[in-house]
N, C-alpha and C. Protein backbone atom coordinates (compact mmCIF):
# COMPACT_ATOMS: atom_id res chain seq x y z
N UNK A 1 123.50 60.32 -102.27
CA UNK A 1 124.75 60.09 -102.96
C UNK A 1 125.12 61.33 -103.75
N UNK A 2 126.20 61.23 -104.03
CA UNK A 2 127.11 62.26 -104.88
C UNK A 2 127.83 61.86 -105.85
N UNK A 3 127.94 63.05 -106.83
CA UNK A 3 128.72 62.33 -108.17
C UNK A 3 129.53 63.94 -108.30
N UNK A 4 130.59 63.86 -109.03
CA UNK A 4 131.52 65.60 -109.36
C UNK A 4 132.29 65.46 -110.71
N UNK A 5 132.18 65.73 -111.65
CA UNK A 5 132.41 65.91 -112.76
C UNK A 5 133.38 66.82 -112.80
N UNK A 6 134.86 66.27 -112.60
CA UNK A 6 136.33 67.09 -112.60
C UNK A 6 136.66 67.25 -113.93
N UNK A 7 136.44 68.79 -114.78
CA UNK A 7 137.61 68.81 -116.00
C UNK A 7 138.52 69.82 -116.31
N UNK A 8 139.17 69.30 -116.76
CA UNK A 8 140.39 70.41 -117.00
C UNK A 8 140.44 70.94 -118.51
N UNK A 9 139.91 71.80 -118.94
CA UNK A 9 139.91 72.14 -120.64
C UNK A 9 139.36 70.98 -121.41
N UNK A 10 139.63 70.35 -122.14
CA UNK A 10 138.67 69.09 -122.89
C UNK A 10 138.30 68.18 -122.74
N UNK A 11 138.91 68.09 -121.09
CA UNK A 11 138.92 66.54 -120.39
C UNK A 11 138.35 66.28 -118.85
N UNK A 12 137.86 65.59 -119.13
CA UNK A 12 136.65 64.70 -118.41
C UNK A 12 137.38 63.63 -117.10
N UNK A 13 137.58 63.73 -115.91
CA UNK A 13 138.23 62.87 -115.14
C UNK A 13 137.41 61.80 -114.54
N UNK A 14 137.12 60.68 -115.17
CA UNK A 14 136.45 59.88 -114.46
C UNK A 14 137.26 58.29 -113.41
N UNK A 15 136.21 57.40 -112.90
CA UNK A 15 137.17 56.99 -112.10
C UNK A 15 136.29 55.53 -112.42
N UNK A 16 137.42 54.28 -112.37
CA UNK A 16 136.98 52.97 -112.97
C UNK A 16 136.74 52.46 -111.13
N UNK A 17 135.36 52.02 -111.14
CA UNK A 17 134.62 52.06 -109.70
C UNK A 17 135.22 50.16 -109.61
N UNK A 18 135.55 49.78 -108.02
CA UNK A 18 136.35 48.54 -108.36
C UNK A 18 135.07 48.00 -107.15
N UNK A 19 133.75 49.03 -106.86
CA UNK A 19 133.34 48.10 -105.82
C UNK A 19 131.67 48.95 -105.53
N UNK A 20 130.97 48.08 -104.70
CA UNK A 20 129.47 48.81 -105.09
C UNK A 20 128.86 48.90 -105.92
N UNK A 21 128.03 49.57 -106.22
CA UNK A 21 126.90 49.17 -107.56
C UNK A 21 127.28 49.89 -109.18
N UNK A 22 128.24 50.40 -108.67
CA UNK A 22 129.16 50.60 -110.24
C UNK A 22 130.63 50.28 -110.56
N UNK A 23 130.39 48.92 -110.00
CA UNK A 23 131.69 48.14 -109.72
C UNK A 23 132.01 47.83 -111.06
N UNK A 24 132.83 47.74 -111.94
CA UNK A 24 133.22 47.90 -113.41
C UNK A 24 132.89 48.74 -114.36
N UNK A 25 132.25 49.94 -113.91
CA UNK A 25 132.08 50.66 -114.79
C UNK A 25 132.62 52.50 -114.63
N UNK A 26 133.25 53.09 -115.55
CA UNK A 26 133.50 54.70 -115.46
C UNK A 26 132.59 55.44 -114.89
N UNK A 27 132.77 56.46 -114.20
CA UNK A 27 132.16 57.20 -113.70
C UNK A 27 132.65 58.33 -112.88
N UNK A 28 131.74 59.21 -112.89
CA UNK A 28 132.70 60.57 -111.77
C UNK A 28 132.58 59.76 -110.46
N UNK A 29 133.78 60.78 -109.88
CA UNK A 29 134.14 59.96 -108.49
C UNK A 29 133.03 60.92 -107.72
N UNK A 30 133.06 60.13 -106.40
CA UNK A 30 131.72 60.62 -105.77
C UNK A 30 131.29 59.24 -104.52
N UNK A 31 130.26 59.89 -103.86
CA UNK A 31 129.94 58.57 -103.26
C UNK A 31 129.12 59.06 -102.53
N UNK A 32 128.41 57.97 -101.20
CA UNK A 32 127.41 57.72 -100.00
C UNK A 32 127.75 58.84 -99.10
N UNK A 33 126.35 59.65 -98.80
CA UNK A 33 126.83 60.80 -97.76
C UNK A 33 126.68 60.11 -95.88
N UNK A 34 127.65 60.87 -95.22
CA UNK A 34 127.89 60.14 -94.12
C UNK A 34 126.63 60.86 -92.91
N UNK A 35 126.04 60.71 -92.32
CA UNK A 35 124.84 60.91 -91.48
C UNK A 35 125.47 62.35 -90.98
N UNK A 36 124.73 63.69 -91.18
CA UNK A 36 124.73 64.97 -90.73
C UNK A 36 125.69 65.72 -92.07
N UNK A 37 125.86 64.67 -92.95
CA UNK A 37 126.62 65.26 -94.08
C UNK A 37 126.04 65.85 -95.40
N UNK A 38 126.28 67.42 -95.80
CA UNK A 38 125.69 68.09 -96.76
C UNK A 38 126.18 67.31 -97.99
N UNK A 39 125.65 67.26 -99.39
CA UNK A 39 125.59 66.96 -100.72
C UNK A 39 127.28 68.10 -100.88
N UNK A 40 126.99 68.98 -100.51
CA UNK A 40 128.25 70.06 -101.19
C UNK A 40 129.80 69.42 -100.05
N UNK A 41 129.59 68.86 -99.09
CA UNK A 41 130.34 67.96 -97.55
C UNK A 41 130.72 67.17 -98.07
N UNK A 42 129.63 65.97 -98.99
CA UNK A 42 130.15 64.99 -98.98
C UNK A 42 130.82 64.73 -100.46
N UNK A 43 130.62 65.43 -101.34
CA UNK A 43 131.58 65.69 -102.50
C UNK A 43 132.71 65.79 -102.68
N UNK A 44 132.78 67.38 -101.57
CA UNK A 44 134.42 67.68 -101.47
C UNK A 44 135.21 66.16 -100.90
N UNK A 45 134.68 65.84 -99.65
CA UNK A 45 135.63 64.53 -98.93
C UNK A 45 135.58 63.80 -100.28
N UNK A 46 134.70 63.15 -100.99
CA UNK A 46 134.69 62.37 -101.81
C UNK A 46 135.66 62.31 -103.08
N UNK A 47 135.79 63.43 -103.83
CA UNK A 47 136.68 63.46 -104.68
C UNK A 47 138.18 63.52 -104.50
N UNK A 48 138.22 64.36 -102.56
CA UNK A 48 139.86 63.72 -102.55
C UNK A 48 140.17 62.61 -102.18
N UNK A 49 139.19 61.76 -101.55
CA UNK A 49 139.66 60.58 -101.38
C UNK A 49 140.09 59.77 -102.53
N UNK A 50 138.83 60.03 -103.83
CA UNK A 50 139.06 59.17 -104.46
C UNK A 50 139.82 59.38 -105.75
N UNK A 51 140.33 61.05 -105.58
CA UNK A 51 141.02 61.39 -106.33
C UNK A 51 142.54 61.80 -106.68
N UNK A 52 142.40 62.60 -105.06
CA UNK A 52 143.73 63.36 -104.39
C UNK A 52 143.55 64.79 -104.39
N UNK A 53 142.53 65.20 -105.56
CA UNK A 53 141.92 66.66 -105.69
C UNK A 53 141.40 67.24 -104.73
N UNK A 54 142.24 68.34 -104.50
CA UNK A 54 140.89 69.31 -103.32
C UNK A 54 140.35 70.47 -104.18
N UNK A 55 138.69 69.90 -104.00
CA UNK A 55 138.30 71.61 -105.18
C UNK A 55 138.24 72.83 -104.36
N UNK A 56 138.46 73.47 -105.23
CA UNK A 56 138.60 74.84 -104.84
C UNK A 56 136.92 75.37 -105.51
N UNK A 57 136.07 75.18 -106.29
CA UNK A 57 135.05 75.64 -106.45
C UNK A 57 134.02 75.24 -107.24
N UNK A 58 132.79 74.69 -106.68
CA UNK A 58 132.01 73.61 -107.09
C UNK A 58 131.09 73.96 -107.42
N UNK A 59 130.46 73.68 -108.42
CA UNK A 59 128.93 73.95 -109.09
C UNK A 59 128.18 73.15 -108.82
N UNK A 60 126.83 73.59 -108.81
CA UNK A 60 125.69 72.46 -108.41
C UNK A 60 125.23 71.91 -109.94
N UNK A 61 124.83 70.94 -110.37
CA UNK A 61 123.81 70.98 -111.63
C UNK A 61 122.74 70.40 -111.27
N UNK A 62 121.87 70.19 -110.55
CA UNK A 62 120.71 69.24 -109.76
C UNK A 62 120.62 67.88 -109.11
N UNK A 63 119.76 67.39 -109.67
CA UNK A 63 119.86 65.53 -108.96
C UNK A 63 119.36 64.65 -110.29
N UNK A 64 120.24 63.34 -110.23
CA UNK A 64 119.45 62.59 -110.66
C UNK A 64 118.62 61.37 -109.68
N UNK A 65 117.28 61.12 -110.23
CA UNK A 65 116.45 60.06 -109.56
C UNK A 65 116.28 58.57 -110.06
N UNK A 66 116.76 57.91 -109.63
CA UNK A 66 117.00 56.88 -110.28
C UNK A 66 115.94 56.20 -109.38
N UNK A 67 115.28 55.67 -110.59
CA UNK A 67 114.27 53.79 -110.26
C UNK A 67 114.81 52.32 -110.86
N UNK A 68 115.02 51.56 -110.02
CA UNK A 68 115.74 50.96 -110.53
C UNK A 68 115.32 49.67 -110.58
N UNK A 69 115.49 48.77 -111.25
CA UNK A 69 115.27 47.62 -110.92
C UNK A 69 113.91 47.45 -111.94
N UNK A 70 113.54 48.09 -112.83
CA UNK A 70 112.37 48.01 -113.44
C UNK A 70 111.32 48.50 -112.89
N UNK A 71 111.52 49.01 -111.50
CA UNK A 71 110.68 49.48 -110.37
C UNK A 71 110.25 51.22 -110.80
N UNK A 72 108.84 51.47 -110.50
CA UNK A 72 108.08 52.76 -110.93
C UNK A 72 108.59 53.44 -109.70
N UNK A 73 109.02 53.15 -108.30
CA UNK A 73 109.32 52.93 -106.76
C UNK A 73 111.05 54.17 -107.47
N UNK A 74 111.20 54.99 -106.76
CA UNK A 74 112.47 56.15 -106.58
C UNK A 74 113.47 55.21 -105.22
N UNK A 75 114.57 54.81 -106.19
CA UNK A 75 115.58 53.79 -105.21
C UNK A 75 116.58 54.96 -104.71
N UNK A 76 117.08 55.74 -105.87
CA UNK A 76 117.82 56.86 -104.40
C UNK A 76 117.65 58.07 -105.55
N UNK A 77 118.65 59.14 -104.33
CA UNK A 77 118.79 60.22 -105.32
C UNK A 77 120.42 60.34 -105.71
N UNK A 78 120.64 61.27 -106.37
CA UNK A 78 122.50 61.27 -106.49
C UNK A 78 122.35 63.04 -107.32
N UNK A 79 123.04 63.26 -106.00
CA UNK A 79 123.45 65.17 -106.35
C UNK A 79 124.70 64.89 -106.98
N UNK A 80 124.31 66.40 -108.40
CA UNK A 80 124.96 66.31 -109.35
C UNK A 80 125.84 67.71 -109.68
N UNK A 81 127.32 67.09 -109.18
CA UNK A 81 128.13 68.69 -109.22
C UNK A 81 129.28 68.74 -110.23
N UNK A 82 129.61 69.65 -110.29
CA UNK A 82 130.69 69.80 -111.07
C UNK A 82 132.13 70.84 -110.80
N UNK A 83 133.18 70.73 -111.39
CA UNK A 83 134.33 72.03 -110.95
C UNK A 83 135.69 72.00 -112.20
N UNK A 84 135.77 72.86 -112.34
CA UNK A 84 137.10 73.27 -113.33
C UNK A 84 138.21 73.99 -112.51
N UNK A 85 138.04 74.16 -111.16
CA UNK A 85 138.68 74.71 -110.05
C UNK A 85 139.23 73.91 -109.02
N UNK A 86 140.50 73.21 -109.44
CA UNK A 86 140.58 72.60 -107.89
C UNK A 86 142.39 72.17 -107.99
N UNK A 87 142.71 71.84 -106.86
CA UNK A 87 144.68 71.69 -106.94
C UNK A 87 144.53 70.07 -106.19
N UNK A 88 145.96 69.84 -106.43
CA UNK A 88 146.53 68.63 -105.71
C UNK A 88 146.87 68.28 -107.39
N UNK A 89 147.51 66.98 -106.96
CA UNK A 89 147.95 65.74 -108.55
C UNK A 89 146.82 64.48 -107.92
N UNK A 90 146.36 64.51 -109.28
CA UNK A 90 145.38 63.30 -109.39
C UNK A 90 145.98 61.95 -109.48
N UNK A 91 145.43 61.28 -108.15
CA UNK A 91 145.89 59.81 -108.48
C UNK A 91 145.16 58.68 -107.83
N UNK A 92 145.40 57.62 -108.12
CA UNK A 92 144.15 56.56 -107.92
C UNK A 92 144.03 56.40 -106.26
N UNK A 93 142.96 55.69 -105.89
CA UNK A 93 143.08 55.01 -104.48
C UNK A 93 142.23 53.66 -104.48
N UNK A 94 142.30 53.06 -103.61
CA UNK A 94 141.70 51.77 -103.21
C UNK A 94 140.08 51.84 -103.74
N UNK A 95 139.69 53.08 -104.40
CA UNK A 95 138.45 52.96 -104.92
C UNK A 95 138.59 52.64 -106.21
N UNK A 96 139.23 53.16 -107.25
CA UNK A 96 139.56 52.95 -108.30
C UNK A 96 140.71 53.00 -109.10
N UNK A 97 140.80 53.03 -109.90
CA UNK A 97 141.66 53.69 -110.95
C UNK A 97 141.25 55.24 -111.39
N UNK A 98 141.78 56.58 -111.74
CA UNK A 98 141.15 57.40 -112.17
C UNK A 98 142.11 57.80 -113.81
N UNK A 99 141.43 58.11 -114.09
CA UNK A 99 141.99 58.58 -115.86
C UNK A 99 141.24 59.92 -116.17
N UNK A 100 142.20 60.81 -117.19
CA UNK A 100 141.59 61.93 -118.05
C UNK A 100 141.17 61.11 -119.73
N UNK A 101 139.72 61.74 -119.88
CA UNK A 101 139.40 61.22 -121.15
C UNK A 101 139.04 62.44 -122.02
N UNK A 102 139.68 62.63 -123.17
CA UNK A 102 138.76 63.79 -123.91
C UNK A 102 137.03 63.78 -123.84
N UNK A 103 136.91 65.26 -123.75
CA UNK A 103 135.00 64.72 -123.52
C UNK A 103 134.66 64.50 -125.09
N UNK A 104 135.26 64.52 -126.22
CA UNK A 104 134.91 63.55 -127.63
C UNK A 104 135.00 62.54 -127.41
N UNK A 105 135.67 61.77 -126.21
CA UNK A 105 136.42 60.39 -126.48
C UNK A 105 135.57 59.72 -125.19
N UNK A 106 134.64 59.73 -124.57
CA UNK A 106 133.85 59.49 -123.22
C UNK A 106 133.77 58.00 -123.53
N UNK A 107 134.08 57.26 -122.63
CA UNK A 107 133.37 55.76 -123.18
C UNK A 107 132.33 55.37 -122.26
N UNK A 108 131.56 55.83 -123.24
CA UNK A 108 129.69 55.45 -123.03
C UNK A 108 129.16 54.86 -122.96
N UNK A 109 130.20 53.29 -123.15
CA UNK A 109 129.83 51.98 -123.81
C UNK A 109 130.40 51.26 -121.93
N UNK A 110 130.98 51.97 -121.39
CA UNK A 110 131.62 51.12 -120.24
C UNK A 110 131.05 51.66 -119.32
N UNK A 111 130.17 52.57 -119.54
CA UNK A 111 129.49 53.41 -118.07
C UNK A 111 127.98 53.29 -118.04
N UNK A 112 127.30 53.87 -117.23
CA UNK A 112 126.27 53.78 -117.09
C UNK A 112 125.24 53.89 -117.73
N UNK A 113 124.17 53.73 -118.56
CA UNK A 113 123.36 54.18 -119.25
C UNK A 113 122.75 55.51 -119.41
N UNK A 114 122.39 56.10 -118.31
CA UNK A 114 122.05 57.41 -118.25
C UNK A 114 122.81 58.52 -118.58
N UNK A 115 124.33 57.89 -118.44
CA UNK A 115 125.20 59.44 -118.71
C UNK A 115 125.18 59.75 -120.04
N UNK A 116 124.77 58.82 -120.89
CA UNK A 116 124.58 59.17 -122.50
C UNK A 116 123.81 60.47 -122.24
N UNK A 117 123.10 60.46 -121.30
CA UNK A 117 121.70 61.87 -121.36
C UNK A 117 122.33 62.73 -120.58
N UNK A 118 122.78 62.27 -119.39
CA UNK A 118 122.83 63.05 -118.17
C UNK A 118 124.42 64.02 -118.63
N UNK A 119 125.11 63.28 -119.25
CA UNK A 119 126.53 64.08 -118.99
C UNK A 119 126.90 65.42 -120.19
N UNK A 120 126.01 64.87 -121.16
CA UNK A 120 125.95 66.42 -122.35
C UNK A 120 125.61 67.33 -121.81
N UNK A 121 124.21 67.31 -120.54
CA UNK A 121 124.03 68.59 -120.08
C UNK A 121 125.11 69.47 -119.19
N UNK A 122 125.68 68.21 -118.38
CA UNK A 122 126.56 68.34 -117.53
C UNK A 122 127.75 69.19 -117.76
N UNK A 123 128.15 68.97 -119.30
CA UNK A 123 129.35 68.89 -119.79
C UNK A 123 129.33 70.68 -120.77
N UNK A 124 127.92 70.77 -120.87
CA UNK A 124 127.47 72.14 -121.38
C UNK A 124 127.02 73.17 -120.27
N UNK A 125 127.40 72.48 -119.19
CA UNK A 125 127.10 73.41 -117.84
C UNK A 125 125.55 74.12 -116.67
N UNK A 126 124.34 72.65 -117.62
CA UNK A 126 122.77 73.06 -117.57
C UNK A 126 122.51 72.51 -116.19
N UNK A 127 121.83 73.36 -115.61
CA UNK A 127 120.77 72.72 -114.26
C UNK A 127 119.95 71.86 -114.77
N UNK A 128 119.95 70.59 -113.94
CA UNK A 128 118.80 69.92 -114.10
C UNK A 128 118.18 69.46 -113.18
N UNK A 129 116.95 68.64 -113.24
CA UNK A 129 116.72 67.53 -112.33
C UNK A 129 116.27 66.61 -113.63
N UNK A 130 116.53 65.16 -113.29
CA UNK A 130 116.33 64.40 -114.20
C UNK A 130 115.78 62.64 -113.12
N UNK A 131 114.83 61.96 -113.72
CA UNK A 131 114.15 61.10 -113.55
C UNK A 131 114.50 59.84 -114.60
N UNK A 132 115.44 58.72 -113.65
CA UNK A 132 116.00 57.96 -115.03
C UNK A 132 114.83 56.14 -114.20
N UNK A 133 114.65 55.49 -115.36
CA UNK A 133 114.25 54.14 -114.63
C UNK A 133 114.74 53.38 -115.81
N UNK A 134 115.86 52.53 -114.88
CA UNK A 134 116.32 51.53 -115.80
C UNK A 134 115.29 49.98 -115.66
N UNK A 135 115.57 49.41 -116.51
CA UNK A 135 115.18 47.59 -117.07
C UNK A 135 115.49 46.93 -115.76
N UNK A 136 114.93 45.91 -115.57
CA UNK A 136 115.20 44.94 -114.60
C UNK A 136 116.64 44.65 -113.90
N UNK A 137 117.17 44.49 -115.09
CA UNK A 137 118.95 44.58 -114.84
C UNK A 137 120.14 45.63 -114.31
N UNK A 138 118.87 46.53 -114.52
CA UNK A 138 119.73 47.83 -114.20
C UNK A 138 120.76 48.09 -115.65
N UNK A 139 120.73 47.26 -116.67
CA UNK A 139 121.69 47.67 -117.82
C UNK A 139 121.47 48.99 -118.89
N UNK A 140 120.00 49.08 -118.94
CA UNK A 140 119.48 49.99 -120.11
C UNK A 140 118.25 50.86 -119.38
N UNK A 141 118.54 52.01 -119.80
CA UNK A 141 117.23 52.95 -119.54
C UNK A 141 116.03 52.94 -119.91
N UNK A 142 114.95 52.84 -119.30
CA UNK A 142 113.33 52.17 -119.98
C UNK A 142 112.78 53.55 -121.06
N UNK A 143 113.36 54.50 -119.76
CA UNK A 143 112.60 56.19 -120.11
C UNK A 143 113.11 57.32 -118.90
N UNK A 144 113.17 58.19 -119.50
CA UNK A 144 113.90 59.43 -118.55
C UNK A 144 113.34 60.86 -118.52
N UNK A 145 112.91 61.41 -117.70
CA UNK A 145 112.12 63.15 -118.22
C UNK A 145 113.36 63.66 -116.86
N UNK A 146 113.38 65.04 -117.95
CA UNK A 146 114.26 65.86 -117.68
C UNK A 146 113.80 67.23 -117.59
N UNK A 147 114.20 68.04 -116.40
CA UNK A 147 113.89 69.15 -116.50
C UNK A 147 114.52 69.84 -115.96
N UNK A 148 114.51 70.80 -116.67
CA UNK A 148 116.15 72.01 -117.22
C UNK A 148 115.53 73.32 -115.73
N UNK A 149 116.84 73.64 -115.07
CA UNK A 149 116.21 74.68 -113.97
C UNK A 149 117.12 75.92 -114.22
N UNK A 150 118.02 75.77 -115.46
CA UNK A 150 118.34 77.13 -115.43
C UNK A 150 117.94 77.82 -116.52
């Protein structure tokens, strides 16, 4: 999987997910790579679909590993990119809704647990790889190690 962290000067473009396993909650747009499809492949398709954006130039920041389910067991991975470079007008599609949020104004409270950790680095521009395992529910993070590659 893939995730892309679109901003434009103070703002953060995330997208309200209406389906799949982050079905009500914010998040960068992104998604499932298609069989023979690169992480940097399936980004680009991904954000214009679900955005209208075509980037023009994408950063890597690593992966996150998610265990899930209360499980010690690695349920997937999700490559983690980013871009301040890209054209078209942003607008929703049958995946979500998308909105600009100030990155002061992130609501942390409607998204995933991990981006409390994962998106400061993101948002300060750090390589990582990071290891998240949420609670049974998948609602709250148990414990997370992180490690910085740039």
């Amino acid at each position: 999987m893939t995730l892309c962290h679109v901003m434009e000067g103070n703002r953060l473009l995330l997208k309200m997910s209406n389906r799949g396993i982050s079905e009500g909650k914010w998040n960068a747009p992104g998604g499932k790579m298609e069989p023979g499809e690169t992480p940097e492949q399936c980004v680009l398709r991904e954000v214009l679909e679900e955005t209208g954006l075509e980037i023009i130039k994408l950063t890597s920041h690593g992966s996150l590993r998610f265990h899930m389910d209360g499980k010690e067991e690695l349920s997937f991975v999700v490559y983690i990119f980013s871009t301040r470079s890209f054209k078209g007008e942003v607008k929703s599609s049958d995946a979500g809704e998308v909105r600009w949020f100030d990155v002061d104004n992130v609501p942390y409270d409607a998204m995933w647990d991990d981006d409390k950790y994962a998106l400061p680095l993101i948002l300060k521009g750090r390589k990582f790889d990071m290891d998240v395992y949420f609670d049974e529910k998948n609602k709250r993070v148990l414990k997370y190690f992180t490690v910085l590659t740039d």
